[in-house]
N, C-alpha and C. Protein backbone atom coordinates (compact mmCIF):
# COMPACT_ATOMS: atom_id res chain seq x y z
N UNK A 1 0.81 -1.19 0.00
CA UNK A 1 0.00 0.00 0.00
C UNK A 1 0.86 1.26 0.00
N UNK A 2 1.97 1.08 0.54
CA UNK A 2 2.73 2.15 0.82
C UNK A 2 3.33 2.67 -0.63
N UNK A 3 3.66 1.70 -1.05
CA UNK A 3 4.11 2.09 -2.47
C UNK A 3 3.16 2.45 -3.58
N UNK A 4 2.13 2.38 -2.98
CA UNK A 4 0.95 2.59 -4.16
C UNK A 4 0.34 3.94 -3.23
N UNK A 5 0.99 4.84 -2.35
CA UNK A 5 0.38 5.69 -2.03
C UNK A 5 -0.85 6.06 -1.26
N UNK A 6 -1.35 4.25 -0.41
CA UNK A 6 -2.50 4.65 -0.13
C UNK A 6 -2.41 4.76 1.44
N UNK A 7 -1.39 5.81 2.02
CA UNK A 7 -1.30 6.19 3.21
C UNK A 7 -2.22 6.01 4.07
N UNK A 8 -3.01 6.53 3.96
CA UNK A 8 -4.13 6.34 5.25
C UNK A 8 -4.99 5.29 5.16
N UNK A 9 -4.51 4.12 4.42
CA UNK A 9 -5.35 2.98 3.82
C UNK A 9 -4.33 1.82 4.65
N UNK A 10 -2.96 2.41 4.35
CA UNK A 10 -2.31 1.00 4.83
C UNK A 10 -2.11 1.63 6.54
N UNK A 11 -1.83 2.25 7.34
CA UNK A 11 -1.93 2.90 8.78
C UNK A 11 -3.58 2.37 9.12
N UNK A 12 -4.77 2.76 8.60
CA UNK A 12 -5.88 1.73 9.34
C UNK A 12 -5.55 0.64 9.48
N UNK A 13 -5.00 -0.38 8.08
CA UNK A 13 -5.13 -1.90 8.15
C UNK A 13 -3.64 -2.25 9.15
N UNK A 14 -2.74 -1.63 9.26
CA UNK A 14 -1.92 -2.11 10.06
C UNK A 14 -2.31 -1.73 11.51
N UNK A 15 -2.93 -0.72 12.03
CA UNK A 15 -3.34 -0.24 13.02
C UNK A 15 -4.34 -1.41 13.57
N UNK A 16 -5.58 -1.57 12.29
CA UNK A 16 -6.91 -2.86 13.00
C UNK A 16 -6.10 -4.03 13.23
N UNK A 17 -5.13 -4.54 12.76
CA UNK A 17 -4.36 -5.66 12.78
C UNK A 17 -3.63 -6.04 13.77
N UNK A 18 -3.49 -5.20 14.50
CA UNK A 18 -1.86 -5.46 15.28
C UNK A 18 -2.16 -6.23 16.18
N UNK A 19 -3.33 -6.88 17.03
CA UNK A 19 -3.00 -7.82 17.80
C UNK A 19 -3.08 -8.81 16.87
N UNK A 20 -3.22 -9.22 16.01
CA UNK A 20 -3.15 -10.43 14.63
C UNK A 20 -1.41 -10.32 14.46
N UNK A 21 -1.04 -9.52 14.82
CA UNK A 21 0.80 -9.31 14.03
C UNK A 21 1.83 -8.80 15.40
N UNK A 22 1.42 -8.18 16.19
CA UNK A 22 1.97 -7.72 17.76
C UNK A 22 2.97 -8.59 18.71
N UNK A 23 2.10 -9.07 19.48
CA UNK A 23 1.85 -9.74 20.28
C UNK A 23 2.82 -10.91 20.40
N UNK A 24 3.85 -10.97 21.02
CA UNK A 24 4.67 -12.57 20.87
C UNK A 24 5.36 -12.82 19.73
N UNK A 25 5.51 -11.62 18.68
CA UNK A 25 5.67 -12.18 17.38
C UNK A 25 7.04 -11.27 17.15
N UNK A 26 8.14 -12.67 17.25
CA UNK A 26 9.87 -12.16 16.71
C UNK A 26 10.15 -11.02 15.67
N UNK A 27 9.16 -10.74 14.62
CA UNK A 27 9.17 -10.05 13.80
C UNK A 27 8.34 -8.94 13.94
N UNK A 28 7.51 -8.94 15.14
CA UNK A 28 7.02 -7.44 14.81
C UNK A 28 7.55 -5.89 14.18
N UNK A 29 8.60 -5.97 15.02
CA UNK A 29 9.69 -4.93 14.40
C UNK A 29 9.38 -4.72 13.48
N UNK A 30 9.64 -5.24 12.23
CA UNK A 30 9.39 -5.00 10.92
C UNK A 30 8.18 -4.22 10.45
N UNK A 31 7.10 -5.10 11.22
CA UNK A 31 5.95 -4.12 11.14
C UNK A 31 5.34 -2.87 11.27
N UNK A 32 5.96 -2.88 12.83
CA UNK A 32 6.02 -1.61 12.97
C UNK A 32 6.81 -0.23 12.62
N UNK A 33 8.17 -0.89 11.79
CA UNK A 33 9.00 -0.19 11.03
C UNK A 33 8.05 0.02 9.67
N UNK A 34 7.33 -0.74 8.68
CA UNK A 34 6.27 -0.54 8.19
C UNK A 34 5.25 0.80 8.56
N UNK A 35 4.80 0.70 9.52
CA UNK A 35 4.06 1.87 10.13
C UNK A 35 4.96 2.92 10.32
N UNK A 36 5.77 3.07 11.05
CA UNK A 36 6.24 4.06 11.12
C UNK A 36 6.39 4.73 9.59
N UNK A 37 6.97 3.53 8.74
CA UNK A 37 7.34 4.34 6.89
C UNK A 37 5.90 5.21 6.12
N UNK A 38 4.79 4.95 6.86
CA UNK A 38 3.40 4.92 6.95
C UNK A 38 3.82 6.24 7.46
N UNK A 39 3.31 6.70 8.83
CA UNK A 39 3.63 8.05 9.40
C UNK A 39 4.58 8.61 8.67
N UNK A 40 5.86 8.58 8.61
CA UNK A 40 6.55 9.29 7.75
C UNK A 40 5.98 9.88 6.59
N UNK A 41 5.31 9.05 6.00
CA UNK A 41 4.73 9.52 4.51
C UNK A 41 3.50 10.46 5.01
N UNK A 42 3.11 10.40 5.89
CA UNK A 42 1.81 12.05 6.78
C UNK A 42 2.50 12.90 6.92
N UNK A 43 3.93 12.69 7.68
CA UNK A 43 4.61 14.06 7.57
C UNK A 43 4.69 13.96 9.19
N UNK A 44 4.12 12.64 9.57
CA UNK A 44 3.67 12.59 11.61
C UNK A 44 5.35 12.29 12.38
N UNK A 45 6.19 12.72 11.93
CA UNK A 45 7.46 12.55 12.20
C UNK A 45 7.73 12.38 13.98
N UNK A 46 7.08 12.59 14.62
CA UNK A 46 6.60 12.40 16.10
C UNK A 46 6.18 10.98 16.00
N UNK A 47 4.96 10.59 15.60
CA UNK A 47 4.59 9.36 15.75
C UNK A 47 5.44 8.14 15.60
N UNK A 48 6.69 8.64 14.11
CA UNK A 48 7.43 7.24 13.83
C UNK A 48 8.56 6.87 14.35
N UNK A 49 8.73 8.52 15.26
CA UNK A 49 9.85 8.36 16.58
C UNK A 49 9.54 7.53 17.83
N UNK A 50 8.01 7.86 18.08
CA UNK A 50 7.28 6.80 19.29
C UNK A 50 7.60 5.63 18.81
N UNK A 51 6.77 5.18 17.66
CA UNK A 51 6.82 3.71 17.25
C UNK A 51 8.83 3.07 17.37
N UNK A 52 9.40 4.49 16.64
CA UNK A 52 10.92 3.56 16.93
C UNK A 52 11.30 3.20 18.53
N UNK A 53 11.06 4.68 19.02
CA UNK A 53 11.65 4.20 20.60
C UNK A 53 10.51 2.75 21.37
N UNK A 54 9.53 2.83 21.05
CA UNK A 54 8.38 1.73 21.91
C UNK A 54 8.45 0.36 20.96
N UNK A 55 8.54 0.30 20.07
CA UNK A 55 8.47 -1.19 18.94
C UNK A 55 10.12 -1.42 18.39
N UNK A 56 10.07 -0.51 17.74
CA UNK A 56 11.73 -1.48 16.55
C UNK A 56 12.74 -1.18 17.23
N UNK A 57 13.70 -0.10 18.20
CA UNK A 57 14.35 -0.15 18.63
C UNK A 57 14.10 0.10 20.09
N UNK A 58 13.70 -0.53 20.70
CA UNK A 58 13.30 0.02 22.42
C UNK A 58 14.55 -0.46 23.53
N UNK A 59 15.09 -1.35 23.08
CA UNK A 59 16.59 -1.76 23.47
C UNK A 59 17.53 -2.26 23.13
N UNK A 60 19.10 -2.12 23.11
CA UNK A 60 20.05 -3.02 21.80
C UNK A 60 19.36 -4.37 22.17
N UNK A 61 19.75 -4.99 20.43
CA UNK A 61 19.40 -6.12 19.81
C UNK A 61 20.50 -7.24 19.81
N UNK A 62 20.31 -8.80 19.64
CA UNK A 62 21.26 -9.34 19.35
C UNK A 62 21.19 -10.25 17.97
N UNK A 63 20.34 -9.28 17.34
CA UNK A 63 20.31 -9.63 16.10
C UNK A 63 20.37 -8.57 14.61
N UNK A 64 20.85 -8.84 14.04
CA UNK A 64 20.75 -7.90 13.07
C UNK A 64 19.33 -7.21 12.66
N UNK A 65 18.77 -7.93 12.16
CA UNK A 65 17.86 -7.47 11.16
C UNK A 65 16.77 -6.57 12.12
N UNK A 66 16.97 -6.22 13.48
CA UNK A 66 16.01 -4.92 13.87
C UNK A 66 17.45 -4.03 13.80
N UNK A 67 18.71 -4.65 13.59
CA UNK A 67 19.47 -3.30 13.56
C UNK A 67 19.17 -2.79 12.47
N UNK A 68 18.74 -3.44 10.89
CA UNK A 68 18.44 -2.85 9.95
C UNK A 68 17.30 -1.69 9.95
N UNK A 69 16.62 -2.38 10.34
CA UNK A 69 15.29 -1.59 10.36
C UNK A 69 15.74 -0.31 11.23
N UNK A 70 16.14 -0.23 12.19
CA UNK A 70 16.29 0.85 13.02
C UNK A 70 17.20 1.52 12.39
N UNK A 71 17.99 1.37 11.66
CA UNK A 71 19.24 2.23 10.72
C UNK A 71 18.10 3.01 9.24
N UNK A 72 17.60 1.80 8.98
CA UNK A 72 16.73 2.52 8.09
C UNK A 72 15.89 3.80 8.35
N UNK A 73 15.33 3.52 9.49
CA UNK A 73 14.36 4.65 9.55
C UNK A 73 14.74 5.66 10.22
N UNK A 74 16.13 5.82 11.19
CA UNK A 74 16.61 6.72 11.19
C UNK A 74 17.33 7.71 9.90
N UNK A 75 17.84 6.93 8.75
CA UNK A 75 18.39 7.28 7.98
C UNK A 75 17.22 8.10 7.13
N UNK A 76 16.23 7.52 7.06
CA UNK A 76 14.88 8.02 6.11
C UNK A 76 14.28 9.49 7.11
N UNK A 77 14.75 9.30 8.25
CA UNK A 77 13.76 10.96 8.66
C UNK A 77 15.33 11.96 8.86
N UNK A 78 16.65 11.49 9.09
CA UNK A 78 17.54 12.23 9.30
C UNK A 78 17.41 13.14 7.71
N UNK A 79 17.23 12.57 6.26
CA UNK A 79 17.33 12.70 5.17
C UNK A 79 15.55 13.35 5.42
N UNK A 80 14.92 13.84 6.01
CA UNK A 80 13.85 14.56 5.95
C UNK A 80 14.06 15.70 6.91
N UNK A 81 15.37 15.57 7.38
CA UNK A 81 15.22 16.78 8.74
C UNK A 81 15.08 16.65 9.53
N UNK A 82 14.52 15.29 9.98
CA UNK A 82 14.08 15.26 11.37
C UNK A 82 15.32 15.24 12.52
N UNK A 83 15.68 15.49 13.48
CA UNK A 83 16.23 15.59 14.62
C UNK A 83 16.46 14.15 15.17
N UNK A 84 16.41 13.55 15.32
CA UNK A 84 16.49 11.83 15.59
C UNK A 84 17.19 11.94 17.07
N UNK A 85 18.01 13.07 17.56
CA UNK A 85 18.85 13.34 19.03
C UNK A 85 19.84 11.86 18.85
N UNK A 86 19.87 10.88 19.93
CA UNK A 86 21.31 10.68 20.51
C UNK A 86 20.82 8.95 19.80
N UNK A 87 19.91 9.23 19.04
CA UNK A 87 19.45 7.35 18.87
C UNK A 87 20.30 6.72 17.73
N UNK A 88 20.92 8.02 16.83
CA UNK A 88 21.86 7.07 15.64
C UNK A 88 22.91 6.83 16.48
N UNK A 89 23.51 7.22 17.49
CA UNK A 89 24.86 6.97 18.39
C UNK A 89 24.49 5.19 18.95
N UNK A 90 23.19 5.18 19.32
CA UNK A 90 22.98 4.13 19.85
C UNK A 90 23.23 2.87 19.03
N UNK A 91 22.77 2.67 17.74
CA UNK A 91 22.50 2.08 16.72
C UNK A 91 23.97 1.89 16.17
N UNK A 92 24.88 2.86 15.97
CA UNK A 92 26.19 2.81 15.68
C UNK A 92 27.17 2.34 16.76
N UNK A 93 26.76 2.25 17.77
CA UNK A 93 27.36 1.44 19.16
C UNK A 93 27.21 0.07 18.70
N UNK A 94 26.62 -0.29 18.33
CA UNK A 94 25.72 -2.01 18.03
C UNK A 94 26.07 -1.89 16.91
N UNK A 95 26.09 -1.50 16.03
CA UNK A 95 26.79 -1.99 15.12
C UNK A 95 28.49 -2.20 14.84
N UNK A 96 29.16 -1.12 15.49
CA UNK A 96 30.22 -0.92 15.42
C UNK A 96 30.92 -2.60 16.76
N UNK A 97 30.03 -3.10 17.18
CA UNK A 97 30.68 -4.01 18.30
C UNK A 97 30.66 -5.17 17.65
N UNK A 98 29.45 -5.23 16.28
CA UNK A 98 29.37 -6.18 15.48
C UNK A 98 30.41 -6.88 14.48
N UNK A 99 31.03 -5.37 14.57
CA UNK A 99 32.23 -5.62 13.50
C UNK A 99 33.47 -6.84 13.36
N UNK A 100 33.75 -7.22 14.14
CA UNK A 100 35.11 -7.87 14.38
C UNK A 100 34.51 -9.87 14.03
N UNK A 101 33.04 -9.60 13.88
CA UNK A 101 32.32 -10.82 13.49
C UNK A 101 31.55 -11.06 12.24
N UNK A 102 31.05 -9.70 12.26
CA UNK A 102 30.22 -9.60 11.05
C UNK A 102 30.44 -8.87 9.97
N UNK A 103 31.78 -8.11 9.91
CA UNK A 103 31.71 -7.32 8.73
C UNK A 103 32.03 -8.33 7.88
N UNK A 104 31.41 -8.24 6.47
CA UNK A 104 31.91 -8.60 5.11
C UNK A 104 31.04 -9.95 4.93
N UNK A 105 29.95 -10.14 6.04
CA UNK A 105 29.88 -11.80 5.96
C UNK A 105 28.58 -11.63 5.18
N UNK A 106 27.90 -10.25 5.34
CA UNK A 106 26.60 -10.15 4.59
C UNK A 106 25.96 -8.54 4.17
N UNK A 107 26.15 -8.22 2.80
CA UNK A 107 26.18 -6.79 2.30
C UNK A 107 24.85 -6.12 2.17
N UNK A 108 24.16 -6.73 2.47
CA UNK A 108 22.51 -5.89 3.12
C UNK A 108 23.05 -5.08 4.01
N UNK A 109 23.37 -5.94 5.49
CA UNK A 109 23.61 -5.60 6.34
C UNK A 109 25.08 -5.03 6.67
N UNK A 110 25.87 -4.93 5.70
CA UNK A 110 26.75 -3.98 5.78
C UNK A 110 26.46 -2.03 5.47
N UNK A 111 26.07 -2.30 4.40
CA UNK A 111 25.53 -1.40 3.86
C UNK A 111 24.60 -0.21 4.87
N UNK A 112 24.00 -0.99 6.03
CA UNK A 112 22.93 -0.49 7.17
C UNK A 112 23.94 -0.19 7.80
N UNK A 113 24.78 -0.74 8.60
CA UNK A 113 25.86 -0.76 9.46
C UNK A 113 26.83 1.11 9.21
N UNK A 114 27.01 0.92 7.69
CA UNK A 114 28.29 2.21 7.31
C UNK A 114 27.20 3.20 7.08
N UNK A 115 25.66 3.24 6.95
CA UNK A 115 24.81 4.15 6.77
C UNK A 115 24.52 4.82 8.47
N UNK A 116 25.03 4.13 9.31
CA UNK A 116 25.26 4.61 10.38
C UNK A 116 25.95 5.39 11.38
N UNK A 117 27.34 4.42 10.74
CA UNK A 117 28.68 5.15 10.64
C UNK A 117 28.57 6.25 9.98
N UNK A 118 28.45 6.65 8.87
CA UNK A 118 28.02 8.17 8.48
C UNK A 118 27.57 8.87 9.12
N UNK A 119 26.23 8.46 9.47
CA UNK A 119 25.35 9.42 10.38
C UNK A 119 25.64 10.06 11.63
N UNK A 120 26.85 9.09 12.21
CA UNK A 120 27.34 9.54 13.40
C UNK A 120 28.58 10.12 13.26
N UNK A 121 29.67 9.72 11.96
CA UNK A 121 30.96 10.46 11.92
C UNK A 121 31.85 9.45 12.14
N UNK A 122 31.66 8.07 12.10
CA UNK A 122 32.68 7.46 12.59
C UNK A 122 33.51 6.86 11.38
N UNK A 123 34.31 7.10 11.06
CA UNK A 123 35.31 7.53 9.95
C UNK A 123 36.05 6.16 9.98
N UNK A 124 36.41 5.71 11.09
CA UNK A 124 37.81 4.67 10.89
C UNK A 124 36.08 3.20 10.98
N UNK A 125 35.46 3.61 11.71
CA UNK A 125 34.67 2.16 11.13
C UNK A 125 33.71 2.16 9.85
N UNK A 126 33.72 2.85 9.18
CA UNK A 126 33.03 2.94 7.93
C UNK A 126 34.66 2.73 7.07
N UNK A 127 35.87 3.06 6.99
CA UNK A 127 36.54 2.71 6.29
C UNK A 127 36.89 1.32 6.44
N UNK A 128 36.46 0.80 7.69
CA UNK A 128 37.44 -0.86 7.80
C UNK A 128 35.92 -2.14 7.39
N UNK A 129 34.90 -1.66 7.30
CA UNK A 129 33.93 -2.13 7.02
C UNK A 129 34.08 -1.84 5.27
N UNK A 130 34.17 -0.96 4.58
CA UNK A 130 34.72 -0.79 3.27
C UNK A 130 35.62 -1.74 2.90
N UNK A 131 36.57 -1.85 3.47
CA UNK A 131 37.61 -2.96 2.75
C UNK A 131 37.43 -4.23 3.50
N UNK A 132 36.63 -4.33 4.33
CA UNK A 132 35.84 -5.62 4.24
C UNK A 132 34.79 -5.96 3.42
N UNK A 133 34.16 -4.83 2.95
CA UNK A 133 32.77 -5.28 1.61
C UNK A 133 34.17 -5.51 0.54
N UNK A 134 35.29 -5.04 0.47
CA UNK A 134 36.20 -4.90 -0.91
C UNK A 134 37.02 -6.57 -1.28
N UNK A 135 37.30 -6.62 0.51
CA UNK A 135 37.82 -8.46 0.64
C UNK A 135 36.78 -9.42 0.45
N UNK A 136 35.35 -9.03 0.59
CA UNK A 136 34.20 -9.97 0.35
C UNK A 136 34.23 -10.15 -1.09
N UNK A 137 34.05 -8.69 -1.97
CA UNK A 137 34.07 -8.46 -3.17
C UNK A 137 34.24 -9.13 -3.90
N UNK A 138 35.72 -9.85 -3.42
CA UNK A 138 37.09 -10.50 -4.18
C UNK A 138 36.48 -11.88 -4.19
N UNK A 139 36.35 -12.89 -3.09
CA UNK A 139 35.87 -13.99 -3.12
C UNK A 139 34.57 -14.70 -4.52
N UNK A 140 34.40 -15.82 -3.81
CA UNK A 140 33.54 -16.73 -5.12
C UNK A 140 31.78 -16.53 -3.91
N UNK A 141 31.29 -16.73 -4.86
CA UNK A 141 29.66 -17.19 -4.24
C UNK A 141 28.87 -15.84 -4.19
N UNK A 142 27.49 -15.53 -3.42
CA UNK A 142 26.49 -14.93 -4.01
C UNK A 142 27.05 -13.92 -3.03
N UNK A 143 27.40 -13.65 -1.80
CA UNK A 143 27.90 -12.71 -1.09
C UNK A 143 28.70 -12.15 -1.57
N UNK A 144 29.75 -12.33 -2.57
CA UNK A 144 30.61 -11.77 -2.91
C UNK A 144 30.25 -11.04 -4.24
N UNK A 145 29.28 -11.54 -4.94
CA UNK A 145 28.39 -11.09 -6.01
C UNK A 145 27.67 -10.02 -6.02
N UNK A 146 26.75 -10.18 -4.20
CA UNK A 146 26.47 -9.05 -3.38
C UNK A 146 27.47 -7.69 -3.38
N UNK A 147 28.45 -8.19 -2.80
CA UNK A 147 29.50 -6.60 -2.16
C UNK A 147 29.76 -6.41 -3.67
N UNK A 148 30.04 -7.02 -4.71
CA UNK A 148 30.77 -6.28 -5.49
C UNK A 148 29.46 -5.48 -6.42
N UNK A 149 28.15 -6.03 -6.83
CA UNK A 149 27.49 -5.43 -7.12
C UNK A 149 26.54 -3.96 -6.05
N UNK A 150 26.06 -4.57 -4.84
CA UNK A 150 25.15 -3.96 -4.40
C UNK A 150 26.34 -3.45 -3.32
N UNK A 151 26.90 -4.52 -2.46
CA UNK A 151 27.27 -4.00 -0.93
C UNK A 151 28.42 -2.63 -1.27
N UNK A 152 29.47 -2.39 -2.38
CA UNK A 152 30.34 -1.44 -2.41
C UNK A 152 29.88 -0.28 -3.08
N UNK A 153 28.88 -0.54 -4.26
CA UNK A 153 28.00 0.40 -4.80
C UNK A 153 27.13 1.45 -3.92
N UNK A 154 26.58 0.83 -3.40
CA UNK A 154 25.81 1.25 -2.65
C UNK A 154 25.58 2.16 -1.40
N UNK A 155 26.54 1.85 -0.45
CA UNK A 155 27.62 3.19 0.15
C UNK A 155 28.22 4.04 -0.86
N UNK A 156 28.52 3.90 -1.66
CA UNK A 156 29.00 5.01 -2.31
C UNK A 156 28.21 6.21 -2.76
N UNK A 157 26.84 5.32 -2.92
CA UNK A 157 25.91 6.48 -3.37
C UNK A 157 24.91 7.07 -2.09
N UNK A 158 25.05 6.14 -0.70
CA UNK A 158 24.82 6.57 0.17
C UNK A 158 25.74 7.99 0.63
N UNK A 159 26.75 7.72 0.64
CA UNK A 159 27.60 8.84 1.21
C UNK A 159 27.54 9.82 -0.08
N UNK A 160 27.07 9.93 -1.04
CA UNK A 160 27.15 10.89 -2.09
C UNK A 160 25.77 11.41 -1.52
N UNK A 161 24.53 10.66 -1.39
CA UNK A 161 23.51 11.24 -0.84
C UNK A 161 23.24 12.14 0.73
N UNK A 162 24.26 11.65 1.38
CA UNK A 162 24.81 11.80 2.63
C UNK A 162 25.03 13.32 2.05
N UNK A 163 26.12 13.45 1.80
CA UNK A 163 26.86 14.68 1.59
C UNK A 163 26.11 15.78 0.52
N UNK A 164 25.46 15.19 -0.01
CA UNK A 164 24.05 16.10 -0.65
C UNK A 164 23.21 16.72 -0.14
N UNK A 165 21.96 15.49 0.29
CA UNK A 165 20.89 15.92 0.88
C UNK A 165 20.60 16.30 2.38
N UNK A 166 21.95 15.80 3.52
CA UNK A 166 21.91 15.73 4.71
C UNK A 166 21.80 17.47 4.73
N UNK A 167 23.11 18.21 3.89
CA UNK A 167 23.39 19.71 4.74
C UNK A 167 22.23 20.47 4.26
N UNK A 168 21.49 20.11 3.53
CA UNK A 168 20.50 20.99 2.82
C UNK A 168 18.85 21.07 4.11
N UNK A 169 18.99 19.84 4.46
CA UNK A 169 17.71 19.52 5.02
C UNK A 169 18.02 18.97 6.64
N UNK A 170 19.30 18.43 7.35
CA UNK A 170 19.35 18.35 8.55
C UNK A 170 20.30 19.74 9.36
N UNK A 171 19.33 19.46 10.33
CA UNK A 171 19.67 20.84 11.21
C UNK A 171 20.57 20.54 11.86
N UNK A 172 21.83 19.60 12.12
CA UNK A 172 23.28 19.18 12.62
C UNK A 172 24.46 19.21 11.74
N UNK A 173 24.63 20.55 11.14
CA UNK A 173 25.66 20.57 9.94
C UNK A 173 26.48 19.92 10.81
N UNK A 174 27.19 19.30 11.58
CA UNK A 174 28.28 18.90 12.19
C UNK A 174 28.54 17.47 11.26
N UNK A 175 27.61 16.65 11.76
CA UNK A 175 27.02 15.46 10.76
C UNK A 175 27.06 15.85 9.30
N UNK A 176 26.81 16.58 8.55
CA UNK A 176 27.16 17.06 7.14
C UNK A 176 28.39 16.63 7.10
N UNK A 177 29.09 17.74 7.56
CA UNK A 177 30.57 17.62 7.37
C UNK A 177 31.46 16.34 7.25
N UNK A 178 31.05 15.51 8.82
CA UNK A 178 31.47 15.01 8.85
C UNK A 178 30.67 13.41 8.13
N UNK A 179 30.19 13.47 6.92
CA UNK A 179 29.52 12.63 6.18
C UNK A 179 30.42 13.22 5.02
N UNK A 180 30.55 13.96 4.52
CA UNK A 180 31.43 14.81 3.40
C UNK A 180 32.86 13.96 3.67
N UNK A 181 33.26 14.20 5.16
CA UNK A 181 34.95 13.60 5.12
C UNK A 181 34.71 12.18 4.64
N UNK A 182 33.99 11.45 5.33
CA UNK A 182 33.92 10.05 5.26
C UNK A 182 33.67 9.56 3.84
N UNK A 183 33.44 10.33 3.07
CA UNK A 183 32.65 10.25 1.80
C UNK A 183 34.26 10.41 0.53
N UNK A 184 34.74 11.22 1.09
CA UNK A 184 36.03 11.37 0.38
C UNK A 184 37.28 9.92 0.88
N UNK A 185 37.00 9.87 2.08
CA UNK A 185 37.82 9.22 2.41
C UNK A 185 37.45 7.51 2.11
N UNK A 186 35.99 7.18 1.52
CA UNK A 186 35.68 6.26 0.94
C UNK A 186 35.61 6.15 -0.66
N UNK A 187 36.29 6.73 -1.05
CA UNK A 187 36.13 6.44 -2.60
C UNK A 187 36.58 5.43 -3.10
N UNK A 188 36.34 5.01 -4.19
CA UNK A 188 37.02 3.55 -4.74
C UNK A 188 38.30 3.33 -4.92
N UNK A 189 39.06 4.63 -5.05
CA UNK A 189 40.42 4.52 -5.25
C UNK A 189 40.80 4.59 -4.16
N UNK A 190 40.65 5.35 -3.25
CA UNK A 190 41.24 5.29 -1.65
C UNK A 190 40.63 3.57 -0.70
N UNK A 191 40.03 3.26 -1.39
CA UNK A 191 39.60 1.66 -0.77
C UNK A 191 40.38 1.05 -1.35
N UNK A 192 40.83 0.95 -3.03
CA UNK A 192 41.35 0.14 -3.27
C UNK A 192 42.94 0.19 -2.86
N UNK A 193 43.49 1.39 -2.38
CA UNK A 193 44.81 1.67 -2.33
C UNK A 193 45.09 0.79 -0.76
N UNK A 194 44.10 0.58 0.05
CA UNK A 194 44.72 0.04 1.54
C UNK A 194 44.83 -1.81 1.33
């Protein structure tokens, strides 16, 4: 629904639903990351902050895939302006502890991980996560098919978007800037040179 624009069509049906999808269920997150992408598209930028702090991120995870979601939708209202305060630090804590296990092993979730690292400025773990999507790159099989198509691509045009749309529309030029350094200091030739 969301993609077909019918905002206040898919927020009822996920709203009447939720003890059908809520309740006991490992994946809610998702859902409610759903809703929140829902509010976002009203403009209710309050509401999809509730839903993050009370549903998709309400405490670190020991799993990835609510780290995704929670990277996502910070990344989607920071890139609208919104103020997000001290919650991408949080998200980049957890991810950044992930590293020494998980970088390079899966480029979805890399990709979420350095969209974080941006957001917060952290320069030396968005570069060592880079030449881990670059050592994945290199290898045989579909992960490596991944980083070299989607996982190295893809930061690149994050941090080009980063350094675009962040200073225009977020009110923390600090974060600009320091999305600009990280952005230079990730280019393909400076990845491939380490």
């Amino acid at each position: 629904m969301e993609m077909q624009g019918r905002i206040d069509e898919g927020v009822a049906w996920l709203e009447s639903r939720r003890d059908d999808w809520a309740p006991d269920n490992g994946f809610a997150f998702h859902n409610w990351w759903h809703l929140a992408l829902f509010y976002m598209d009203r403009a209710d930028y309050d509401r999809a902050l509730a839903l993050y702090d009370a549903n998709i991120h309400p405490a670190p995870t020991q799993f990835a895939l609510p780290l995704v979601d929670a990277t996502a939708l910070l990344w989607r209202l920071a890139l609208e302006g919104v103020d997000v305060g001290r919650r991408f630090e949080t998200v980049a804590d957890e991810w950044e502890a992930r590293l020494p296990t998980d970088r390079g092993f899966y480029a979805f979730n890399d990709l979420h991980a350095i969209l974080a690292f941006v957001a917060t400025g952290r320069e030396a773990a968005t570069a060592t996560l880079l030449a881990a999507l670059a050592l994945a790159a290199a290898q045989a099989g579909t992960n490596a098919m991944m980083s070299r198509d989607v996982g190295l691509r893809s930061p690149m045009a994050s941090l080009r978007s980063a350094r675009a749309a962040m200073p225009m529309r977020s009110p923390r030029s600090s974060r600009c800037a320091t999305a600009r350094t990280a952005s230079a200091a990730a280019t393909p030739s400076a990845i491939s040179s380490r």
